[in-house]
C-alpha atoms as a PDB file:
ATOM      1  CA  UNK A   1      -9.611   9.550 -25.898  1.00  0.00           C
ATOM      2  CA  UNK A   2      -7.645   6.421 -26.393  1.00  0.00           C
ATOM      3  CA  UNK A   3      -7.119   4.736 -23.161  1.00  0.00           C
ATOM      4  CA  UNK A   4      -3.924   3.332 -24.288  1.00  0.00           C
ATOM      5  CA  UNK A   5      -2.843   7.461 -24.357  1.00  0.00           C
ATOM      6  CA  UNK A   6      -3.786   8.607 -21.037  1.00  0.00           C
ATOM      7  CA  UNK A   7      -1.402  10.198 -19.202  1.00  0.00           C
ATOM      8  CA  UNK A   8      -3.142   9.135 -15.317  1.00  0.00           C
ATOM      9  CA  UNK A   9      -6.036   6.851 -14.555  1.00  0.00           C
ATOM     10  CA  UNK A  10      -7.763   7.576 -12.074  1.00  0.00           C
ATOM     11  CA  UNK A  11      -9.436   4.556  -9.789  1.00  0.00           C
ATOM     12  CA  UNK A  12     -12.423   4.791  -7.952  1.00  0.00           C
ATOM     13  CA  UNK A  13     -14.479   2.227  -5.762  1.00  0.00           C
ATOM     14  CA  UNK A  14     -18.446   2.293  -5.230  1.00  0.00           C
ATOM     15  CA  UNK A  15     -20.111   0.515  -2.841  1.00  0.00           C
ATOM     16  CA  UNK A  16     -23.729   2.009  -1.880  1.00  0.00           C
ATOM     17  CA  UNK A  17     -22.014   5.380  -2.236  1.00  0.00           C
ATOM     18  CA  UNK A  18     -25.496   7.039  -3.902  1.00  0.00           C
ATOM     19  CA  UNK A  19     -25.468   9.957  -1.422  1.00  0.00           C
ATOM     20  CA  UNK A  20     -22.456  11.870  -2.829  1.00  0.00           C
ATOM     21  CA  UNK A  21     -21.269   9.765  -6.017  1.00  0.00           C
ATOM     22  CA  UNK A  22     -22.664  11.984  -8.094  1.00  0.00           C
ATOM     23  CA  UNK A  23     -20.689  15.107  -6.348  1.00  0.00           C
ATOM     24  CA  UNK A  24     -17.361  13.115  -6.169  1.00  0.00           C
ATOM     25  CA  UNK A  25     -17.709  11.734  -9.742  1.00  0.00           C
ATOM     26  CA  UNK A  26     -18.617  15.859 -11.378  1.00  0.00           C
ATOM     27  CA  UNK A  27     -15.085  16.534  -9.208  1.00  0.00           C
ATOM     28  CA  UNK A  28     -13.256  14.491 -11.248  1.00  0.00           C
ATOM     29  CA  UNK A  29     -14.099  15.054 -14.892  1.00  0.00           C
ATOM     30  CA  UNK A  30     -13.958  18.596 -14.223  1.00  0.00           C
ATOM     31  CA  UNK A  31     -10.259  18.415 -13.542  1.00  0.00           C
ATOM     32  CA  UNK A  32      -7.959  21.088 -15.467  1.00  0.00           C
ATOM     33  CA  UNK A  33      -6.048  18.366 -16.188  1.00  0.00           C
ATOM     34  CA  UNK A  34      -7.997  16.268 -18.912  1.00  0.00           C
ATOM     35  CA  UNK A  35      -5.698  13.345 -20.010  1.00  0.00           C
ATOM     36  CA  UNK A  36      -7.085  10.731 -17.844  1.00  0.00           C
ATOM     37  CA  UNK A  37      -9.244   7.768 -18.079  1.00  0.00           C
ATOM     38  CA  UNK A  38     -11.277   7.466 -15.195  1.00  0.00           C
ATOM     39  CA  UNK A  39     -12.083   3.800 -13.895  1.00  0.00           C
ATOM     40  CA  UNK A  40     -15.212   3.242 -11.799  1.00  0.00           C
ATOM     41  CA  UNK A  41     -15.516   0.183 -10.012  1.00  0.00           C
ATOM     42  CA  UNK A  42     -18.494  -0.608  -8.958  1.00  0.00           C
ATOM     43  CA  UNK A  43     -18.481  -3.289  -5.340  1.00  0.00           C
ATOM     44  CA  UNK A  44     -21.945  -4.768  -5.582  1.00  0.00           C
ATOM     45  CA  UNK A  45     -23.817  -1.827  -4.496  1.00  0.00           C
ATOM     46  CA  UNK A  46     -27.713  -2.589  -3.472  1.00  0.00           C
ATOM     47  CA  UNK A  47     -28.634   1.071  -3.832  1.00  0.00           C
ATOM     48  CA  UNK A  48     -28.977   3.290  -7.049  1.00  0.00           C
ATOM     49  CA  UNK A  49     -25.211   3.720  -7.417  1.00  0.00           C
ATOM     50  CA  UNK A  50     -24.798   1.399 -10.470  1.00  0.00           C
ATOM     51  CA  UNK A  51     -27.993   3.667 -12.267  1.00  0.00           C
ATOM     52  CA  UNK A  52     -25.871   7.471 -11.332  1.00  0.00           C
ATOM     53  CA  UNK A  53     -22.727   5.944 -12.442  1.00  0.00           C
ATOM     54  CA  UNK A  54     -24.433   4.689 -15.955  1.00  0.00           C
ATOM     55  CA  UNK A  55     -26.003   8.164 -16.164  1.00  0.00           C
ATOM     56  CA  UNK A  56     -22.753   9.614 -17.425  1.00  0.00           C
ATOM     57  CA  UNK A  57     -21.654   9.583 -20.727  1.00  0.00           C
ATOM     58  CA  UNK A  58     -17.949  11.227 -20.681  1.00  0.00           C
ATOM     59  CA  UNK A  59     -15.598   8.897 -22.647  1.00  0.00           C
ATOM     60  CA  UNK A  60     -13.112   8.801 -19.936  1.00  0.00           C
ATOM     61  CA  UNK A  61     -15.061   6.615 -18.162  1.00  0.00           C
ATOM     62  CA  UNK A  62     -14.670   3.001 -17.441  1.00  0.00           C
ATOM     63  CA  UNK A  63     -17.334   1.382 -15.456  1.00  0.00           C
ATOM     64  CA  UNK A  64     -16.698  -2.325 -14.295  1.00  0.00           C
ATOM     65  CA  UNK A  65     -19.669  -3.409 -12.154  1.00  0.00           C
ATOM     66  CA  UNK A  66     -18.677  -6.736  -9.666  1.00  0.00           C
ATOM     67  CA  UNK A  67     -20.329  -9.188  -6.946  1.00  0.00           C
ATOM     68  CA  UNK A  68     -19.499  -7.746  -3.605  1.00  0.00           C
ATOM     69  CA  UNK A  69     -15.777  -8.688  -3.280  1.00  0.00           C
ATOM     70  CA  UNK A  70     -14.063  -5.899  -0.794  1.00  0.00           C
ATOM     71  CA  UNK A  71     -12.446  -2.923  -1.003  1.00  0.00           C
ATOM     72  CA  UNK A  72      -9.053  -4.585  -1.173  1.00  0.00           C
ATOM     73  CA  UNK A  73     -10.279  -6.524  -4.231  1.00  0.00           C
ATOM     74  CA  UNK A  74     -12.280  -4.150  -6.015  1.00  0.00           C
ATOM     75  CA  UNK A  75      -9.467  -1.402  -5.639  1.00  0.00           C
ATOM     76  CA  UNK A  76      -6.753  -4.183  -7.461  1.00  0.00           C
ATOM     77  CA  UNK A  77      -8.964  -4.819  -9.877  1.00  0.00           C
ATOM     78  CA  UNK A  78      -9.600  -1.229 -10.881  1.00  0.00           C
ATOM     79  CA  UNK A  79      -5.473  -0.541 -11.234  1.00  0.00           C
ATOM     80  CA  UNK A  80      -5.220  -4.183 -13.347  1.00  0.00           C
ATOM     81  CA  UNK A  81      -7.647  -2.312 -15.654  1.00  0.00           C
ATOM     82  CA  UNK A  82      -5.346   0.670 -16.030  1.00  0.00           C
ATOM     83  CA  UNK A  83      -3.160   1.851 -18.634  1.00  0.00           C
ATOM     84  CA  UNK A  84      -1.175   4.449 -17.761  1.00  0.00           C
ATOM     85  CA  UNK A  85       1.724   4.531 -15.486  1.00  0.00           C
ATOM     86  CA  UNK A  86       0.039   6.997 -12.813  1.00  0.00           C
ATOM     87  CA  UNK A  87      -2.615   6.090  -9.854  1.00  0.00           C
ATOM     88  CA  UNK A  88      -4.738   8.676  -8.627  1.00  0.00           C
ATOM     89  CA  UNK A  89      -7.143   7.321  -5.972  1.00  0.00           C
ATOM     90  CA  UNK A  90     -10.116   8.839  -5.446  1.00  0.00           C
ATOM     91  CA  UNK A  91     -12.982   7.973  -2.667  1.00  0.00           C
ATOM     92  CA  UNK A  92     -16.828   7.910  -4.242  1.00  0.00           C
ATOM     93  CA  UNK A  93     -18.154  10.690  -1.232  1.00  0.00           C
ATOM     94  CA  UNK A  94     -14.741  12.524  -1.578  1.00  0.00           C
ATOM     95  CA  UNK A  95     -14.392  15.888  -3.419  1.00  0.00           C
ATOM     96  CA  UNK A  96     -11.367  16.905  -5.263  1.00  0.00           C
ATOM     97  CA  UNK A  97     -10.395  20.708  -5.928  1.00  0.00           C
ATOM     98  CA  UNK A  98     -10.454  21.418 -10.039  1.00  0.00           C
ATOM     99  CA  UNK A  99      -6.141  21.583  -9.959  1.00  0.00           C
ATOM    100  CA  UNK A 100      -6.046  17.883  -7.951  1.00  0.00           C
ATOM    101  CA  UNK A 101      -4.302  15.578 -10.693  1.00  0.00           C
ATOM    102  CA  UNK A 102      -2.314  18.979 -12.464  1.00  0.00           C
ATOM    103  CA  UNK A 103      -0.562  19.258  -8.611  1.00  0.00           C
ATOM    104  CA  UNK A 104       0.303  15.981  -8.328  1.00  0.00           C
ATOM    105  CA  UNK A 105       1.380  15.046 -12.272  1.00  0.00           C
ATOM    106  CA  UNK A 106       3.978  18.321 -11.871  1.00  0.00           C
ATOM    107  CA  UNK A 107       5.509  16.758  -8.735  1.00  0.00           C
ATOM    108  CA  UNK A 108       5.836  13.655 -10.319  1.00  0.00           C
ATOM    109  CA  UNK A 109       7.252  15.158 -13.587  1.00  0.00           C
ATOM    110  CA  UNK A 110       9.841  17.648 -11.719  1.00  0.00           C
ATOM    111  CA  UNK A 111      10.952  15.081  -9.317  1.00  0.00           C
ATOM    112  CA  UNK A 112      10.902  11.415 -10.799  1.00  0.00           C
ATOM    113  CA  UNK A 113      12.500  10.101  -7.548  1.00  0.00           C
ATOM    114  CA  UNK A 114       9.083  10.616  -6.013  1.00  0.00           C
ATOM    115  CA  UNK A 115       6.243   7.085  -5.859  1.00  0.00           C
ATOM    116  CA  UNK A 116       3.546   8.489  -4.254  1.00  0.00           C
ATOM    117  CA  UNK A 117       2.500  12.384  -3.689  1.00  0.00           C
ATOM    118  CA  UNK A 118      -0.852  12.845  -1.799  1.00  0.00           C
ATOM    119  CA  UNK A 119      -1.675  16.026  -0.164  1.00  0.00           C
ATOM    120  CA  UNK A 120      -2.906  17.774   2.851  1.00  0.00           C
ATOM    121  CA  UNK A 121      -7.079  17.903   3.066  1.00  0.00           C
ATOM    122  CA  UNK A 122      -9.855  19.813   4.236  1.00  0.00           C
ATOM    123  CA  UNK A 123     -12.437  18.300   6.564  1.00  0.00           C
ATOM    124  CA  UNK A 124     -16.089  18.417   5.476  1.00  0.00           C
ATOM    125  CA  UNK A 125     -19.430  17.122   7.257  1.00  0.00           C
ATOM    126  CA  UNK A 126     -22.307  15.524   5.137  1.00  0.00           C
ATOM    127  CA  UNK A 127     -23.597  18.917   3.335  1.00  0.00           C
ATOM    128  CA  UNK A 128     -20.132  19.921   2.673  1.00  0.00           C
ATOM    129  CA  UNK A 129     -19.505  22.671   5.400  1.00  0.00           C
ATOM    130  CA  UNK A 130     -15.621  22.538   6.388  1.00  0.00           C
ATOM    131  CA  UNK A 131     -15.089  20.899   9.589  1.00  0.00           C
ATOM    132  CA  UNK A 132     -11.108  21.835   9.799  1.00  0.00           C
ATOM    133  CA  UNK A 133      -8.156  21.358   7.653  1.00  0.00           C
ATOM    134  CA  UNK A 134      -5.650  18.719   8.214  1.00  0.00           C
ATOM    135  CA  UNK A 135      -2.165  19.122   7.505  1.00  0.00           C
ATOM    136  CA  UNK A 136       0.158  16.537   6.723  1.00  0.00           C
ATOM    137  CA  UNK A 137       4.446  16.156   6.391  1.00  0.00           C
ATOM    138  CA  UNK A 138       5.942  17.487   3.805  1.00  0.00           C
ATOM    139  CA  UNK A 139       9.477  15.770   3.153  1.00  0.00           C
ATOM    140  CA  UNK A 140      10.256  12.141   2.620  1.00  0.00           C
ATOM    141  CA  UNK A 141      11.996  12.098   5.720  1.00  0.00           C
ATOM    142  CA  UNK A 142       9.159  13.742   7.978  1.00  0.00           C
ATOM    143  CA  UNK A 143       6.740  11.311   6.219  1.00  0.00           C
ATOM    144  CA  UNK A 144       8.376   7.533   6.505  1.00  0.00           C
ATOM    145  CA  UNK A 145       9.240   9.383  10.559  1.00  0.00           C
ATOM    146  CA  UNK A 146       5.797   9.634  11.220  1.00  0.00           C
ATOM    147  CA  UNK A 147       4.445   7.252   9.301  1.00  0.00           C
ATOM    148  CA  UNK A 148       4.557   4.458  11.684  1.00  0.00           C
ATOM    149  CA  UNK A 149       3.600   6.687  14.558  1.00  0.00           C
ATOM    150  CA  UNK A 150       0.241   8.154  12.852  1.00  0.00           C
ATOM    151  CA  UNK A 151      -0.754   7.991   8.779  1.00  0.00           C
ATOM    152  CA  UNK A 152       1.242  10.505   7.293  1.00  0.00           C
ATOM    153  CA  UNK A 153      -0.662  10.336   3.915  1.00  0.00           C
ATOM    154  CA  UNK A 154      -3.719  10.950   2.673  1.00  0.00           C
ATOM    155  CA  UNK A 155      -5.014   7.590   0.811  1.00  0.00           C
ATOM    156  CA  UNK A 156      -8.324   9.317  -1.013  1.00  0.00           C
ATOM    157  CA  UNK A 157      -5.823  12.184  -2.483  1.00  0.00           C
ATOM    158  CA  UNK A 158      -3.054   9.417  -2.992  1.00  0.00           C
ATOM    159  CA  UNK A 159      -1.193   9.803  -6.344  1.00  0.00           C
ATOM    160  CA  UNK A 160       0.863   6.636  -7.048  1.00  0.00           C
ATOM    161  CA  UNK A 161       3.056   5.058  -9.532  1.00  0.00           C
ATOM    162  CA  UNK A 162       1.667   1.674 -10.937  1.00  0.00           C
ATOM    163  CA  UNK A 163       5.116  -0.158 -11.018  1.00  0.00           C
ATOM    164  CA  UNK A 164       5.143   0.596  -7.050  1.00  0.00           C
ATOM    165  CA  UNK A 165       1.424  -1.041  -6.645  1.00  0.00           C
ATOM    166  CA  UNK A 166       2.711  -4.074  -8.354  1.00  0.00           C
ATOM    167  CA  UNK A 167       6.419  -4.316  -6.850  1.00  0.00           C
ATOM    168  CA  UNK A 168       4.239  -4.163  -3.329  1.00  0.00           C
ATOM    169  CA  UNK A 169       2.131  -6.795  -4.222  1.00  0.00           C
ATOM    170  CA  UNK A 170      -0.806  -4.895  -5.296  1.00  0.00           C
ATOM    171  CA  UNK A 171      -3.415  -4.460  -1.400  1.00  0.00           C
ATOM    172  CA  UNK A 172      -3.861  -6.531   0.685  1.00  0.00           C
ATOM    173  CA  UNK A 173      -6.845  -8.304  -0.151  1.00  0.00           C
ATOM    174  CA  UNK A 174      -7.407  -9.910   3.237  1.00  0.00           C
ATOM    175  CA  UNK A 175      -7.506  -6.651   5.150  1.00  0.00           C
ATOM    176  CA  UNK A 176     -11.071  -5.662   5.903  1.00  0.00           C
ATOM    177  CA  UNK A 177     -10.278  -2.082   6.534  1.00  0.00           C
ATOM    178  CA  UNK A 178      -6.744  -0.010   6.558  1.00  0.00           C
ATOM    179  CA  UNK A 179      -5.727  -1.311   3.144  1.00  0.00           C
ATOM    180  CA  UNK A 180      -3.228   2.023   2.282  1.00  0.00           C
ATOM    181  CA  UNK A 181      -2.293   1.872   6.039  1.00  0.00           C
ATOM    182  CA  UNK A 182      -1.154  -1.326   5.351  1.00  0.00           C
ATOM    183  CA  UNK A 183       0.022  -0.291   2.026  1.00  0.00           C
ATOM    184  CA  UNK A 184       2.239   2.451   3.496  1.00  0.00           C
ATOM    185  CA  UNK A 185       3.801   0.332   5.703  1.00  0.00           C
ATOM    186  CA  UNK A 186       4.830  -2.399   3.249  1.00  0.00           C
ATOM    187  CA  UNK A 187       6.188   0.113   1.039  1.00  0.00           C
ATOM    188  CA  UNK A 188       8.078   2.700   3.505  1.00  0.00           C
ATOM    189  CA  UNK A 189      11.823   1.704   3.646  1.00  0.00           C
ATOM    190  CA  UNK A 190      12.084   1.581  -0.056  1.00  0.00           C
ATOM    191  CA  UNK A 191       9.128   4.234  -1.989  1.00  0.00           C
ATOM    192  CA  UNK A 192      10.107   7.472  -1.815  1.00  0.00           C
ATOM    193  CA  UNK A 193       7.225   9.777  -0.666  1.00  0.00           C
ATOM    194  CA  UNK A 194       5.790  13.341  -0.927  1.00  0.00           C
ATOM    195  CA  UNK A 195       3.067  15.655   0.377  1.00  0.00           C
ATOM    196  CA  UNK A 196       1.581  18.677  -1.279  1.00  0.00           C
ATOM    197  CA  UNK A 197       1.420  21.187   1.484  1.00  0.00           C
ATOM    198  CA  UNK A 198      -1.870  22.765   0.565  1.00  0.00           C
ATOM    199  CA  UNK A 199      -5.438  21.023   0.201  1.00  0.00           C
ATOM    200  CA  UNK A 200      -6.318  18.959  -2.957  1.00  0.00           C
ATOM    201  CA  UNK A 201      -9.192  17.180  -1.664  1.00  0.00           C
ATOM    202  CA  UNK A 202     -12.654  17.921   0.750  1.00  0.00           C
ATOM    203  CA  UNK A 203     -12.268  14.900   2.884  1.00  0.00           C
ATOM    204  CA  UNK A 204     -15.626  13.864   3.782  1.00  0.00           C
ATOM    205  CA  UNK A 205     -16.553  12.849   7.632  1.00  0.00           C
ATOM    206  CA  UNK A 206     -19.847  11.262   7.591  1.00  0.00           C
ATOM    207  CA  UNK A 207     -21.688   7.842   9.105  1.00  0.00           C
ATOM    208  CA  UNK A 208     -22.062   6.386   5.944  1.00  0.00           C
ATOM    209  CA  UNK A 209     -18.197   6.520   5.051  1.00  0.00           C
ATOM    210  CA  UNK A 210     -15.943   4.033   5.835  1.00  0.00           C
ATOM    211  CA  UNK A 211     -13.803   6.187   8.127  1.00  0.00           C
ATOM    212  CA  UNK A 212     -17.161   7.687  10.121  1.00  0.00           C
ATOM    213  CA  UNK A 213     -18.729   3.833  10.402  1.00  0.00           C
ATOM    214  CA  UNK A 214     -15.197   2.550  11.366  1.00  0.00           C
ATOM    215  CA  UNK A 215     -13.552   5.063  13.056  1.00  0.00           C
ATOM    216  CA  UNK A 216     -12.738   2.959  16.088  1.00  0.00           C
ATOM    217  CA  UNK A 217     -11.667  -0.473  14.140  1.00  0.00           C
ATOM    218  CA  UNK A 218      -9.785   1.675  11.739  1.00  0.00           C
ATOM    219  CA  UNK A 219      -7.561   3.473  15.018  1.00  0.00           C
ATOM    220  CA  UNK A 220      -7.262  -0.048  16.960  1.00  0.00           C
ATOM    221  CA  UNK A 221      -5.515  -1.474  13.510  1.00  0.00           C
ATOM    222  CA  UNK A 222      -3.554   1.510  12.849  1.00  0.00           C
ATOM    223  CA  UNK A 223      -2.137   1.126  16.303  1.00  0.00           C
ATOM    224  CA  UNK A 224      -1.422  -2.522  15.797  1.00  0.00           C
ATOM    225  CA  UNK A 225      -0.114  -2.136  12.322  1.00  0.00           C
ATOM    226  CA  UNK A 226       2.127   0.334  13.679  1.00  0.00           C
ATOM    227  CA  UNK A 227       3.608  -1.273  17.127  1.00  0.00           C
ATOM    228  CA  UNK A 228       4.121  -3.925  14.837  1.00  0.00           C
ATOM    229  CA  UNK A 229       6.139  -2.091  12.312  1.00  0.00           C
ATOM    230  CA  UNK A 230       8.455  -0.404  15.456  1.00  0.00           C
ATOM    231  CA  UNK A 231       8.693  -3.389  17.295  1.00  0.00           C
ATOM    232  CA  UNK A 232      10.884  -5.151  14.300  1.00  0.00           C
ATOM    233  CA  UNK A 233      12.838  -2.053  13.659  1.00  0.00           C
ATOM    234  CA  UNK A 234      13.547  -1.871  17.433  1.00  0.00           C
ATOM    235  CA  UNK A 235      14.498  -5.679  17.425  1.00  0.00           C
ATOM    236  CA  UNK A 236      16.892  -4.931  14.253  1.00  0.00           C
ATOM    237  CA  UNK A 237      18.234  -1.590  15.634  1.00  0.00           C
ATOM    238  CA  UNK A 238      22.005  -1.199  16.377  1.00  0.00           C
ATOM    239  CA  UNK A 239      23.413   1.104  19.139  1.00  0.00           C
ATOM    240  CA  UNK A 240      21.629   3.375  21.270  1.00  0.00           C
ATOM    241  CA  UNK A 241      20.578   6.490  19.199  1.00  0.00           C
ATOM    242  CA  UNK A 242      18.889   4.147  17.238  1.00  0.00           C
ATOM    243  CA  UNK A 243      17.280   2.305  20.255  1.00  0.00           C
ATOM    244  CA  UNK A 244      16.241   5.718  21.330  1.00  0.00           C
ATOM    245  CA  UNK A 245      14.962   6.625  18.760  1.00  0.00           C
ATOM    246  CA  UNK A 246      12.525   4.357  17.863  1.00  0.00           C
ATOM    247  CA  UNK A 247      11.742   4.104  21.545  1.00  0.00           C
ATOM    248  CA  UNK A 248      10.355   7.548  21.005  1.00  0.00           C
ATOM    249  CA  UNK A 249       7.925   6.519  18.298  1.00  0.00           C
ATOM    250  CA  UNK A 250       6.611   3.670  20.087  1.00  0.00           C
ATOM    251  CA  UNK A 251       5.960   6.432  23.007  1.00  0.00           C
ATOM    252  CA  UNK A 252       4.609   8.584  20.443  1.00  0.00           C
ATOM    253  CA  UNK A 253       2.479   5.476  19.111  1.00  0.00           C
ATOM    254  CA  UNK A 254       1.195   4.773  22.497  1.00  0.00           C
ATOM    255  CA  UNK A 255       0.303   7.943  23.230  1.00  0.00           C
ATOM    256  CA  UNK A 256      -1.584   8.965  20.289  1.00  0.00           C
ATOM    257  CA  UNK A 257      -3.639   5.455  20.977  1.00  0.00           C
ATOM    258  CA  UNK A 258      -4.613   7.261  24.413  1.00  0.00           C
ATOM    259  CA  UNK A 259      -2.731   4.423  26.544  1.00  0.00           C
ATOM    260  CA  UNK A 260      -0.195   6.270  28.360  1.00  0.00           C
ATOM    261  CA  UNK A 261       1.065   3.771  30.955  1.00  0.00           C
ATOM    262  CA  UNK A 262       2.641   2.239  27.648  1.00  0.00           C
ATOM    263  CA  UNK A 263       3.843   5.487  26.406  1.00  0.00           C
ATOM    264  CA  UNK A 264       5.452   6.154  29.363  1.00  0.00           C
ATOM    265  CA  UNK A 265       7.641   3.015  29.503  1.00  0.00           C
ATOM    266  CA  UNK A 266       8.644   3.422  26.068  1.00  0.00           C
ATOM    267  CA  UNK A 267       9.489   6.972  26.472  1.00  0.00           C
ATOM    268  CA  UNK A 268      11.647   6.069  29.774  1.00  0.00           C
ATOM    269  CA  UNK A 269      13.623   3.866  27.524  1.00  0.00           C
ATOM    270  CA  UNK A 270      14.341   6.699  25.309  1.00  0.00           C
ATOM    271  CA  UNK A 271      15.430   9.108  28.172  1.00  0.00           C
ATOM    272  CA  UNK A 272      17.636   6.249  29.510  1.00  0.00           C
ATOM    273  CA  UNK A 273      19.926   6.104  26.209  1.00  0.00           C
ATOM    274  CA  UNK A 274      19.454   9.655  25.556  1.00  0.00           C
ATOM    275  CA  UNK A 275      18.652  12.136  28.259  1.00  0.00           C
ATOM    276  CA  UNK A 276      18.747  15.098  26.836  1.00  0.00           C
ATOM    277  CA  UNK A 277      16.064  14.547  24.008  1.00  0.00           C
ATOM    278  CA  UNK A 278      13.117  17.201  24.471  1.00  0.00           C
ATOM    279  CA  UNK A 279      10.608  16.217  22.462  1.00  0.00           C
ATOM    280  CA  UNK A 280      10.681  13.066  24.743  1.00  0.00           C
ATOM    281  CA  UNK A 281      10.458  14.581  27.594  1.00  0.00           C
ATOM    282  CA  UNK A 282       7.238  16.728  26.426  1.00  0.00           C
ATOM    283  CA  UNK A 283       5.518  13.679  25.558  1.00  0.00           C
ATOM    284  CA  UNK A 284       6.696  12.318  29.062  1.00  0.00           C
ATOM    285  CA  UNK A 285       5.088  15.077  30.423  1.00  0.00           C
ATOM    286  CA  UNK A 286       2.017  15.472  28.502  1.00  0.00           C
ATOM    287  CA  UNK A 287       1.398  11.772  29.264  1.00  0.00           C
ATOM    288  CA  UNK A 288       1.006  12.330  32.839  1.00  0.00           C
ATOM    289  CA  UNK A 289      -2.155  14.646  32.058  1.00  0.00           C
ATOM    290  CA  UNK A 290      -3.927  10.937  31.092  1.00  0.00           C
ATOM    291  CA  UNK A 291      -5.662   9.614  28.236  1.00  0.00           C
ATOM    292  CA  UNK A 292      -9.231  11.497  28.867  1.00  0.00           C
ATOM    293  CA  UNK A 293      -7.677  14.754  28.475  1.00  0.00           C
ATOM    294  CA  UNK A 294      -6.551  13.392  25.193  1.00  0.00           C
ATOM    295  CA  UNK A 295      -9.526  11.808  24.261  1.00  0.00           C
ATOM    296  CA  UNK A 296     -11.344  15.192  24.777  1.00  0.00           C
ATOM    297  CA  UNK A 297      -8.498  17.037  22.462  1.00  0.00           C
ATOM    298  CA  UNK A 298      -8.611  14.258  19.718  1.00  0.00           C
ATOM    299  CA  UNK A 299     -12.564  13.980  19.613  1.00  0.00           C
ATOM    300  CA  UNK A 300     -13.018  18.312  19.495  1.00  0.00           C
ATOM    301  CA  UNK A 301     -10.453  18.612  16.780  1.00  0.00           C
ATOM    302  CA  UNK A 302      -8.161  20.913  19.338  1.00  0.00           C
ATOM    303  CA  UNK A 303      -5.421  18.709  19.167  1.00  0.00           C
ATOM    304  CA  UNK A 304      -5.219  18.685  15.158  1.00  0.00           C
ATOM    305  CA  UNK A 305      -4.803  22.505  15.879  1.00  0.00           C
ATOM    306  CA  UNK A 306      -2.142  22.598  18.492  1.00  0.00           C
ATOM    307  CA  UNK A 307      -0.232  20.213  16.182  1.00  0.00           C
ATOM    308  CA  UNK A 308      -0.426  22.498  13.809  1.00  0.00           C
ATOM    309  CA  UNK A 309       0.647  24.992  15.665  1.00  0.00           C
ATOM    310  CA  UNK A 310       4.313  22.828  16.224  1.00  0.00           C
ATOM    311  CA  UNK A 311       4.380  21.905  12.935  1.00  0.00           C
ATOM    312  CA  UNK A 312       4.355  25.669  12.043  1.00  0.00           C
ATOM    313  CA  UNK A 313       7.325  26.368  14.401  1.00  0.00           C
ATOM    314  CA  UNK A 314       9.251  23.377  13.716  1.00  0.00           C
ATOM    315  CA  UNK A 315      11.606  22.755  11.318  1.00  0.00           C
ATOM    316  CA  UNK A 316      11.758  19.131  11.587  1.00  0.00           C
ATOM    317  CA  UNK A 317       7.660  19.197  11.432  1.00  0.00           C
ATOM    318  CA  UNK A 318       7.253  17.441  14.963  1.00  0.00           C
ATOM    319  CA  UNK A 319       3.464  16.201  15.271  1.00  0.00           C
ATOM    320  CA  UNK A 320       3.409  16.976  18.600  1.00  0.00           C
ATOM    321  CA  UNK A 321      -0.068  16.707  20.544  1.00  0.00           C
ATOM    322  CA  UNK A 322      -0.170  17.687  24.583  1.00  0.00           C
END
């Protein structure tokens, strides 16, 4: 194929990823959807990554091996190698299901308002048995709402247009960790954004992935990032329902970072301008039960479920966790 004619190029970083390149890499090129070009980046791997990657011969494939530069880097240097107008991320221990890049290229062809589609993911341990599925916002508005409250998108199923990457300022290359946190964050008053409700990738949890070996620095700069982000909105906010309202997510924000002293106050700000708000006082409540009895919920995948169970019965898909 000419790389000049494919219709999505897909971007993937490598970086001592032997284990399940090979797995994540078969995923891809067996797509129904076959007009990509398929850009491996390889970020100075010591192990035999560079060999499995060379091992295969498809012409859709673009292999740039680098010095050990980052994530951040290596992932901007991929999409400056594109050269189609679609980004479809994918992670080197990550699986994606055969229909992946057909989903996402429909949403973006029936809805061209839409910048980036990911999807909702199923959890898998390091031999590929499902842990539990995760499900994520649907709607624009139920995404940017919880965005800065928890990540409301799923970066290794992320689908994005290549004018937004470069309108954003491509990621942040100085972020050691959290780049499409980050990302989302720069981009959320102005991208418009999209979930598919069902699976389209096996999400692999495991201690040699970046989210099992950095699980705790990735939450402590998610919470950061996203006080952060409130904080300015709250300083910019006009009249009370505003005020209230992102009072709530800073509770919410809080509370999903297991310090509920915080929540509290926040939440007691939101019940001052606006009394009769529920959901605050549920999450006023739940936060007197303390942040060990969260802990234990978070850590045993329980309170993934009981969201889910809200989500199910809400029409304004409320993330709540007791």
């Amino acid at each position: 194929m000419e790389f000049t004619m494919a219709k999505i190029s897909v971007v993937m970083t490598v970086y001592n990823g032997e284990k399940f390149l090979e797995e994540a890499i078969r995923s891809i090129l067996e797509q129904t959807f076959s007009e990509f070009e398929f850009i491996i980046v390889d970020d100075g791997s010591t192990d035999r990554s560079v060999e499995l990657i060379r091992k295969h011969t498809d012409g859709r494939i673009r292999f740039f091996p680098l010095a050990h530069v980052g994530r951040a880097a290596a992932l901007n240097y991929a999409v400056s190698q594109t050269a189609s107008p679609f980004i479809a991320i994918m992670d080197a221990d990550d699986i994606a299901l055969p229909h992946r890049l057909q989903t996402q290229f429909d949403a973006m062809m029936n809805d061209e308002r839409i910048d980036v589609v990911s999807s909702s993911y199923m959890m898998i341990d390091e031999q590929g048995n499902p842990i539990r599925e995760k499900h994520l916002p649907v709607t624009h508005e139920a995404i940017v709402e919880l965005m800065p409250v928890q990540c409301s998108m799923c970066f290794p199923a992320a689908f994005i247009r290549k004018s937004i990457l470069q309108k954003a300022g491509m990621f942040d290359e100085k972020s050691v960790i959290g780049e499409d946190y980050d990302l989302w964050l720069r981009i959320l008053d102005w991208a418009k954004f999209y979930n598919i409700s069902s699976s389209l990738i096996r999400y692999r949890i495991s201690g040699a992935s970046t989210s099992g070996k950095f699980k705790n620095l990735q939450l402590q700069h998610s919470y950061e990032k996203g006080i952060c982000c409130l904080e300015e909105k709250y300083r910019n906010a006009k009249g009370d329902e505003s005020k209230a309202k992102i009072s709530l997510q800073l509770g919410k924000r809080e509370y999903y970072n297991g310090t509920m002293a915080n929540a509290r106050r926040h939440l007691a700000k939101t019940l001052w301008n606006k009394q009769t708000m529920f959901i605050a006082w549920r999450y006023y409540v739940a936060s007197l039960l303390g942040n060990q009895i969260f802990t234990v919920l978070r850590s045993t995948g329980l309170a993934d479920r009981i969201g889910n169970i809200f989500r199910k019965s809400s029409v304004n898909h409320d993330y709540f966790m007791p």
